[in-house]
PDB file of N, CA and C in Angstrom:
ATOM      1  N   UNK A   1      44.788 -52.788 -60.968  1.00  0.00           N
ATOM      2  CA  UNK A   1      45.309 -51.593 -61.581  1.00  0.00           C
ATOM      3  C   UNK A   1      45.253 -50.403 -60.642  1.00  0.00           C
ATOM      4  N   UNK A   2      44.302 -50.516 -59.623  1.00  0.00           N
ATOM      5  CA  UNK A   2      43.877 -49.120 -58.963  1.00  0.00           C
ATOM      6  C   UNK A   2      45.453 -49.144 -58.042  1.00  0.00           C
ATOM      7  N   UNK A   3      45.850 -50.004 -57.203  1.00  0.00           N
ATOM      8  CA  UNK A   3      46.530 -50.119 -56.623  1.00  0.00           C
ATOM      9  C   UNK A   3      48.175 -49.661 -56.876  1.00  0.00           C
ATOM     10  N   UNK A   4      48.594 -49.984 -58.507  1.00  0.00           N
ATOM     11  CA  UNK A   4      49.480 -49.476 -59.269  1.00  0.00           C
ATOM     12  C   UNK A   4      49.425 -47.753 -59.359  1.00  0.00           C
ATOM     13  N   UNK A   5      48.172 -47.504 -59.267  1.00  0.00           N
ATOM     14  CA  UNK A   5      48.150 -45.910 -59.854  1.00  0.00           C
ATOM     15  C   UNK A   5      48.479 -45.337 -57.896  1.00  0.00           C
ATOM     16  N   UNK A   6      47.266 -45.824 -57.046  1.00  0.00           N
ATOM     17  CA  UNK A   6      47.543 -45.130 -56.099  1.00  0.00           C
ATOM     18  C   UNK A   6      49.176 -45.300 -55.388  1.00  0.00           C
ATOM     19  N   UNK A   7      50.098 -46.660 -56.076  1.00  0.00           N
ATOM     20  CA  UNK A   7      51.441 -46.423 -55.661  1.00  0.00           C
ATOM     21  C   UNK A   7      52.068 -45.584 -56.547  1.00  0.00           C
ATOM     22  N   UNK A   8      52.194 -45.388 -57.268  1.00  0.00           N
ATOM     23  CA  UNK A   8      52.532 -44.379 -57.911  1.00  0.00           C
ATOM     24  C   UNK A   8      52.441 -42.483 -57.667  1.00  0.00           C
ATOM     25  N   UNK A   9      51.311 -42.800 -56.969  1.00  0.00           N
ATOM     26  CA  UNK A   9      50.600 -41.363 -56.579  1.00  0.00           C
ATOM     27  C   UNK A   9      51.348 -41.095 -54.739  1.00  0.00           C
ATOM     28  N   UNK A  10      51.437 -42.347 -54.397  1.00  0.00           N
ATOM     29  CA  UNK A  10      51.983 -42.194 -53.191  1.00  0.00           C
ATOM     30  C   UNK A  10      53.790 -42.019 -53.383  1.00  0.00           C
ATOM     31  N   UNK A  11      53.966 -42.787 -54.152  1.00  0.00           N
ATOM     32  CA  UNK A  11      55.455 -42.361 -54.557  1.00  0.00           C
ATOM     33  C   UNK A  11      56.205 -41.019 -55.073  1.00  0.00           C
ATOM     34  N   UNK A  12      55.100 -40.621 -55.793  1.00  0.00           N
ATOM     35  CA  UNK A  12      55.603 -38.922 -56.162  1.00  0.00           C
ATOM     36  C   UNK A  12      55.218 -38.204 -54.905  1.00  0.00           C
ATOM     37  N   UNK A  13      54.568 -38.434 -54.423  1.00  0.00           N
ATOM     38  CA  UNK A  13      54.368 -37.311 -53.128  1.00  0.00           C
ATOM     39  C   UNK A  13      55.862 -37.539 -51.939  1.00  0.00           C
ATOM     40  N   UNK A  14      55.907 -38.847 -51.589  1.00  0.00           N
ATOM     41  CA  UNK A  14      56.744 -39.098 -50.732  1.00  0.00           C
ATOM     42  C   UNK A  14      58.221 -38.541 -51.079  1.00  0.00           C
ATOM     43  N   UNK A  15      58.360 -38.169 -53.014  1.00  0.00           N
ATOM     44  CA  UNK A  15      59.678 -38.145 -53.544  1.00  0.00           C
ATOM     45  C   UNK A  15      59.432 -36.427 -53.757  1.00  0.00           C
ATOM     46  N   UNK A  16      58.481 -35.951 -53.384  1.00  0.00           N
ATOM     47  CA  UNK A  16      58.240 -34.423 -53.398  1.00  0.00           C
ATOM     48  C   UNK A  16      58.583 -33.758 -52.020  1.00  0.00           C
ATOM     49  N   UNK A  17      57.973 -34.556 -51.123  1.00  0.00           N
ATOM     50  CA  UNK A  17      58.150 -33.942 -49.433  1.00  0.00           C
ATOM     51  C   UNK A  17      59.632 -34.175 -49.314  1.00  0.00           C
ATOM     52  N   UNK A  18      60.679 -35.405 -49.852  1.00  0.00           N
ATOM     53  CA  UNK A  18      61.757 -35.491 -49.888  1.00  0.00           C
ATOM     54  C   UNK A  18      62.502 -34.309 -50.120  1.00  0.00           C
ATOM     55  N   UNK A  19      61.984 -34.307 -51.794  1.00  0.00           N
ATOM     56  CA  UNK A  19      62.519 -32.656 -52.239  1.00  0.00           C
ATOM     57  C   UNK A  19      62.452 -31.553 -51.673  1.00  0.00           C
ATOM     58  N   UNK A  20      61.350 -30.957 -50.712  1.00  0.00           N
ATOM     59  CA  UNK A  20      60.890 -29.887 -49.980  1.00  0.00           C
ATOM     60  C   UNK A  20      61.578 -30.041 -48.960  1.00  0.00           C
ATOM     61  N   UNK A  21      61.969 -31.161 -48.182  1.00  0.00           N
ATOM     62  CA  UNK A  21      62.883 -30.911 -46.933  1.00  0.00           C
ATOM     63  C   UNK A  21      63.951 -31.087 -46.594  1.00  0.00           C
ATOM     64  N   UNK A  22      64.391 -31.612 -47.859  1.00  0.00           N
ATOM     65  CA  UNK A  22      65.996 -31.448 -48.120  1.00  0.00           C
ATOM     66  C   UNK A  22      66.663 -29.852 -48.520  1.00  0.00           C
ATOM     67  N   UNK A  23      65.640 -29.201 -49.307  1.00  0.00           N
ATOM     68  CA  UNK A  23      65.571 -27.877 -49.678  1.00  0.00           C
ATOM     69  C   UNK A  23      65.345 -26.953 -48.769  1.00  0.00           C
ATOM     70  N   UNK A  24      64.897 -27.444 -47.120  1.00  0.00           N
ATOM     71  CA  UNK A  24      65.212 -26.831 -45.839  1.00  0.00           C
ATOM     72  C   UNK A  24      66.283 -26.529 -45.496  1.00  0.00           C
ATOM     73  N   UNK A  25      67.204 -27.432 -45.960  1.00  0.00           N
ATOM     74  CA  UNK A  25      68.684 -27.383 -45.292  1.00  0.00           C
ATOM     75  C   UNK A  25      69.584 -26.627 -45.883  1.00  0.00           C
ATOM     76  N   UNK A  26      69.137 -26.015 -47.066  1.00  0.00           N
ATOM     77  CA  UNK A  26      70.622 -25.148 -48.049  1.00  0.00           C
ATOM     78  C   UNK A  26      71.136 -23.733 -47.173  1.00  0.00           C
ATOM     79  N   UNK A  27      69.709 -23.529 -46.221  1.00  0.00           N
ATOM     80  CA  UNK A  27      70.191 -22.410 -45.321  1.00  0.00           C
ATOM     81  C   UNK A  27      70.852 -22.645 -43.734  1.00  0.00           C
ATOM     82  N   UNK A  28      71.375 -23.775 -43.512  1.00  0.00           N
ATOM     83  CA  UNK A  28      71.772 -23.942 -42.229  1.00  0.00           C
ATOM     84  C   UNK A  28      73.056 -24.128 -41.990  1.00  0.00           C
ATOM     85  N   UNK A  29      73.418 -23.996 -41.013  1.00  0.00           N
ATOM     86  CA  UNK A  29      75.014 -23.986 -40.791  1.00  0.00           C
ATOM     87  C   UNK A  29      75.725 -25.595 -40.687  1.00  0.00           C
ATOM     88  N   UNK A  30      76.671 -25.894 -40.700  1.00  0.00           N
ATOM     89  CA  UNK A  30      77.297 -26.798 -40.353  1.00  0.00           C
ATOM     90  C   UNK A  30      76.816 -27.240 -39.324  1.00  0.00           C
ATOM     91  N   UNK A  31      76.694 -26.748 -37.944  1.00  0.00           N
ATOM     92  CA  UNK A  31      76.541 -27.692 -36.620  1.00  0.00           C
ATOM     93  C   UNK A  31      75.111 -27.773 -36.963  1.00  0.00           C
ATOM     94  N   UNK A  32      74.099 -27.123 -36.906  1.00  0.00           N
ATOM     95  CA  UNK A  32      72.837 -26.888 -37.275  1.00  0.00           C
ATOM     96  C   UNK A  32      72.501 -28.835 -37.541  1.00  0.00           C
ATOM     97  N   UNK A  33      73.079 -28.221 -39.081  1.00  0.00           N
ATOM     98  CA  UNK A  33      73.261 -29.333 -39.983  1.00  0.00           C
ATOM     99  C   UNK A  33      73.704 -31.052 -38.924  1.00  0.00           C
ATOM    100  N   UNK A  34      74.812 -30.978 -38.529  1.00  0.00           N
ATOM    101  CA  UNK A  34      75.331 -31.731 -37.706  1.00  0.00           C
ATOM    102  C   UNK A  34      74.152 -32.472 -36.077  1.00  0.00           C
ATOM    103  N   UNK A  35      73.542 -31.208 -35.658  1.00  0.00           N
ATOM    104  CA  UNK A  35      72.903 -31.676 -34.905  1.00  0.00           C
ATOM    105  C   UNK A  35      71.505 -32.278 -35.116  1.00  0.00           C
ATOM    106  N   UNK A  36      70.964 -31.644 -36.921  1.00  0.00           N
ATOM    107  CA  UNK A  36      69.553 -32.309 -36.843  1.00  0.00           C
ATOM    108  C   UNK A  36      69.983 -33.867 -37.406  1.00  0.00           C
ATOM    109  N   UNK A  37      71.013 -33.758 -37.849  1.00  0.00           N
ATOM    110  CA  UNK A  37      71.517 -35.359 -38.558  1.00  0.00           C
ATOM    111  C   UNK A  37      71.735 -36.352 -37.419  1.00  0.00           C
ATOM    112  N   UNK A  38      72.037 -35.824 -36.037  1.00  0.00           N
ATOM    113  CA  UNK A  38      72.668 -36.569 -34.812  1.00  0.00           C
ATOM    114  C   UNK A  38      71.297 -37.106 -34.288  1.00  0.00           C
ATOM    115  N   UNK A  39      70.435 -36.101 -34.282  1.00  0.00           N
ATOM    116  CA  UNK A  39      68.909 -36.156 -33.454  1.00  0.00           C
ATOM    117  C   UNK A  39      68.148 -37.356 -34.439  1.00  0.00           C
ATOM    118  N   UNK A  40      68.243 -37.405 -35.889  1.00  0.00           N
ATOM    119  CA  UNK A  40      67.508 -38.186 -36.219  1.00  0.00           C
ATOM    120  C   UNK A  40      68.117 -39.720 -36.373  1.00  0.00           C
ATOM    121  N   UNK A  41      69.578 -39.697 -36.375  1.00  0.00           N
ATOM    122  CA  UNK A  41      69.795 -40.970 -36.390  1.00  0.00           C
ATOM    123  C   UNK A  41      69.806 -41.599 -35.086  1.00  0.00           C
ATOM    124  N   UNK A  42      70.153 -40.714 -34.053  1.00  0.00           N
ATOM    125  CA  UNK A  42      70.023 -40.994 -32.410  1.00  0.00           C
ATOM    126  C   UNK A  42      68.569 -41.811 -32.099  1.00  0.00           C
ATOM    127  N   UNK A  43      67.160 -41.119 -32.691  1.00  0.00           N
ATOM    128  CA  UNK A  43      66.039 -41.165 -32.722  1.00  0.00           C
ATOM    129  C   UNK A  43      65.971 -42.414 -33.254  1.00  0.00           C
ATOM    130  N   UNK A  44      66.242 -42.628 -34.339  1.00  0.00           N
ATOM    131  CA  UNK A  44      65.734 -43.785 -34.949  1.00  0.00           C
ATOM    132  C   UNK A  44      66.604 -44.941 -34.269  1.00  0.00           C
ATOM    133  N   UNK A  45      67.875 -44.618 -33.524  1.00  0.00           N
ATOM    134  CA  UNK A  45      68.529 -46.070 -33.053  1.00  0.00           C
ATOM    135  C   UNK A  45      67.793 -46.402 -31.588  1.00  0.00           C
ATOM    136  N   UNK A  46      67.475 -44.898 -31.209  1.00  0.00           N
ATOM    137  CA  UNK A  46      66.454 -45.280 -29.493  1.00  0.00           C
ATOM    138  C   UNK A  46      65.298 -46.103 -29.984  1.00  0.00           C
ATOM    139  N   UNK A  47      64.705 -45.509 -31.097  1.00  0.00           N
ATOM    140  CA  UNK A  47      63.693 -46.666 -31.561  1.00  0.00           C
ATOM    141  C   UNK A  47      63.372 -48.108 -31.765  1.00  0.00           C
ATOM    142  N   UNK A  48      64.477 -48.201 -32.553  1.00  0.00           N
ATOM    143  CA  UNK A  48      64.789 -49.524 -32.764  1.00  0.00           C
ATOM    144  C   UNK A  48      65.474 -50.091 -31.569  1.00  0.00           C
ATOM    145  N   UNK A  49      66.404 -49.688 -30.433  1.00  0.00           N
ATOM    146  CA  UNK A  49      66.917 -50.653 -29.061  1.00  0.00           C
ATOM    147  C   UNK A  49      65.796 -50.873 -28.791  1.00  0.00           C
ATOM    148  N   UNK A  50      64.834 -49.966 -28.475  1.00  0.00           N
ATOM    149  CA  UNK A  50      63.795 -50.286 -27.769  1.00  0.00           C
ATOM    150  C   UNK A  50      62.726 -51.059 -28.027  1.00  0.00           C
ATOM    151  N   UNK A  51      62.297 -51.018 -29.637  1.00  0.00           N
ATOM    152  CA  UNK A  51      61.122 -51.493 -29.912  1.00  0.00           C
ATOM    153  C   UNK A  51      60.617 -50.393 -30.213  1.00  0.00           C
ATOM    154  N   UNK A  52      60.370 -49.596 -30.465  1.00  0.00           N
ATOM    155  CA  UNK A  52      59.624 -48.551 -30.530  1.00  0.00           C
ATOM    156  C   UNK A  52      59.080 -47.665 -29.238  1.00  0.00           C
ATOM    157  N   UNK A  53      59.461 -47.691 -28.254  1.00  0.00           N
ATOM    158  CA  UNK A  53      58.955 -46.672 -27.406  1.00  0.00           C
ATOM    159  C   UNK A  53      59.125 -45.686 -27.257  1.00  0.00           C
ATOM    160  N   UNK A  54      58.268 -44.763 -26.974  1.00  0.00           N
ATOM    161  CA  UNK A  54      58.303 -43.162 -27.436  1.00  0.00           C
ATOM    162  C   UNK A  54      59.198 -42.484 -26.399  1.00  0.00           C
ATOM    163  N   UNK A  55      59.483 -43.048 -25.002  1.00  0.00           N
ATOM    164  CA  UNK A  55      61.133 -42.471 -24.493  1.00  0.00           C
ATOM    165  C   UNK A  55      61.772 -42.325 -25.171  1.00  0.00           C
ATOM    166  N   UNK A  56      62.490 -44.323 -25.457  1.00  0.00           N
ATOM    167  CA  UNK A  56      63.878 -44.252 -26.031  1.00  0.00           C
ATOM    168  C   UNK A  56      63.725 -43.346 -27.412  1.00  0.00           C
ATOM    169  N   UNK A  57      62.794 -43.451 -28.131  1.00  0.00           N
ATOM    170  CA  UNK A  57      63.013 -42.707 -29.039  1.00  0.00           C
ATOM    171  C   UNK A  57      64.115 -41.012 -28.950  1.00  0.00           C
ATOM    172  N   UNK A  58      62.940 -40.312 -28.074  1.00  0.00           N
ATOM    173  CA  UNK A  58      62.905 -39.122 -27.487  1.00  0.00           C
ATOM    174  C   UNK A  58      64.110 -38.918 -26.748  1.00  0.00           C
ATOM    175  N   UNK A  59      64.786 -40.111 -26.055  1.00  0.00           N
ATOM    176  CA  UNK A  59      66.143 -39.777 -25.145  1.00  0.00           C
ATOM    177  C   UNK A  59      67.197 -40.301 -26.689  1.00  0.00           C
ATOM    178  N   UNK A  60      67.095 -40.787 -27.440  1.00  0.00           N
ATOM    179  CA  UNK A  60      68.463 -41.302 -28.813  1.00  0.00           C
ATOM    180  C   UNK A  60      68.014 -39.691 -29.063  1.00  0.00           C
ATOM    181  N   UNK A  61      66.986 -39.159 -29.658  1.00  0.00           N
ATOM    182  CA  UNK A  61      66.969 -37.675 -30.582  1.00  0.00           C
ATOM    183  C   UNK A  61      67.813 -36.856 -29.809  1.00  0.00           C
ATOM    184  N   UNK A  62      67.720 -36.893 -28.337  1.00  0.00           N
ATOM    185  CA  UNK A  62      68.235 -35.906 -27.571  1.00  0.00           C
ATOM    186  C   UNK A  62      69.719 -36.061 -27.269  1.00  0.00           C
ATOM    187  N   UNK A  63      69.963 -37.095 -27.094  1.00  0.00           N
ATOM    188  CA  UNK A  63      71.649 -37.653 -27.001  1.00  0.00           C
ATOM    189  C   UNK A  63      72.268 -37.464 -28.614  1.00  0.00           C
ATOM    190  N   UNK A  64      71.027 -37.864 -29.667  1.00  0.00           N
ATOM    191  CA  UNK A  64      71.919 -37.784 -30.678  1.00  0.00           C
ATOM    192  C   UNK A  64      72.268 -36.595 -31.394  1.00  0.00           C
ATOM    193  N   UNK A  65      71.582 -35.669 -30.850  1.00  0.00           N
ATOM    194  CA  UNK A  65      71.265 -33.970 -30.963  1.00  0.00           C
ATOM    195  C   UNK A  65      72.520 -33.579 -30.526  1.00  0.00           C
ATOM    196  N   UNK A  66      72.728 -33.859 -29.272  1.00  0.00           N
ATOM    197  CA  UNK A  66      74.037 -33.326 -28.346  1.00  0.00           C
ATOM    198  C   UNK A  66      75.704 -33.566 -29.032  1.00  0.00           C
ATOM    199  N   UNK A  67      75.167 -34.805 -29.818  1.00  0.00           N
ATOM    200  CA  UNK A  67      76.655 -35.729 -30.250  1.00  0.00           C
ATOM    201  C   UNK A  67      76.342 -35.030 -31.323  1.00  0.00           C
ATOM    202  N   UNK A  68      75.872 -35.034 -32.478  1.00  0.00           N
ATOM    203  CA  UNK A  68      75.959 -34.262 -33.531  1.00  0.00           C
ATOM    204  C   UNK A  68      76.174 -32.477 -33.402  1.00  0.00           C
ATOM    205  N   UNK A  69      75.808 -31.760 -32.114  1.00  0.00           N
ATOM    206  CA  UNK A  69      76.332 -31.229 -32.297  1.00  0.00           C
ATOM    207  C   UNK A  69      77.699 -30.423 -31.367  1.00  0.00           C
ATOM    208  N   UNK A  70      78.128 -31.274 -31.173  1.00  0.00           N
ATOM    209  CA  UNK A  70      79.491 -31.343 -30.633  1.00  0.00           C
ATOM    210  C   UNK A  70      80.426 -31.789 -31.589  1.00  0.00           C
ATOM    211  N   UNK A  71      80.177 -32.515 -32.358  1.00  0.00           N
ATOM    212  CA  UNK A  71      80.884 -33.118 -33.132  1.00  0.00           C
ATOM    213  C   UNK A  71      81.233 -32.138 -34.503  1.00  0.00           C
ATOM    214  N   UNK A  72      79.942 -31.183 -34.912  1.00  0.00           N
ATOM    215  CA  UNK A  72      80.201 -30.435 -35.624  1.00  0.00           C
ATOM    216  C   UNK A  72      80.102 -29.150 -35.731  1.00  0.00           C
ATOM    217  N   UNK A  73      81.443 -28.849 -34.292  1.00  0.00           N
ATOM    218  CA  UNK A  73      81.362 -27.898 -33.924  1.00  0.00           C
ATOM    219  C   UNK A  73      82.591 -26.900 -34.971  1.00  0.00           C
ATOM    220  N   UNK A  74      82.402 -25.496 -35.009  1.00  0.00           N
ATOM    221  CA  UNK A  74      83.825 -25.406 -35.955  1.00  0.00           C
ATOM    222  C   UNK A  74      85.259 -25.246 -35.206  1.00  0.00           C
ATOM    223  N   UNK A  75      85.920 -25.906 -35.693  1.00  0.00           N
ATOM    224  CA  UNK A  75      87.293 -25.729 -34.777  1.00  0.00           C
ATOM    225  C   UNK A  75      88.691 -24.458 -35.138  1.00  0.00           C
TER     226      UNK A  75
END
């Protein structure tokens, strides 16, 4: 039973920090927007080519930073 409650307890928190940092973003611009979306999916694909190493990570955030925000630039 303990295990049920502490998932539960871990689940509202994780679905709260969700809420709080999605609620970061209502003030940002389009590219803003565009480039933190580029950096984290960049990040997470350097991660995963690699295995996890804290370069590739660090070089996908940074490439994917650049592409996101180029991409949502206003025209």
């Amino acid at each position: 039973m303990k295990v049920t409650r502490l998932s539960l307890a871990t689940s509202s928190a994780a679905w709260l920090f969700a809420t709080l940092l999605l609620s970061a973003c209502a003030g940002m611009t389009d590219q803003e927007k565009g480039t933190t979306t580029g950096a984290v999916i960049g990040g997470v694909a350097g991660n995963v080519l690699c295995g996890g190493g804290l370069l590739c990570t660090g070089a996908g955030a940074v490439v994917g930073g650049a592409v996101g925000h180029e991409v949502a630039k206003p025209k």
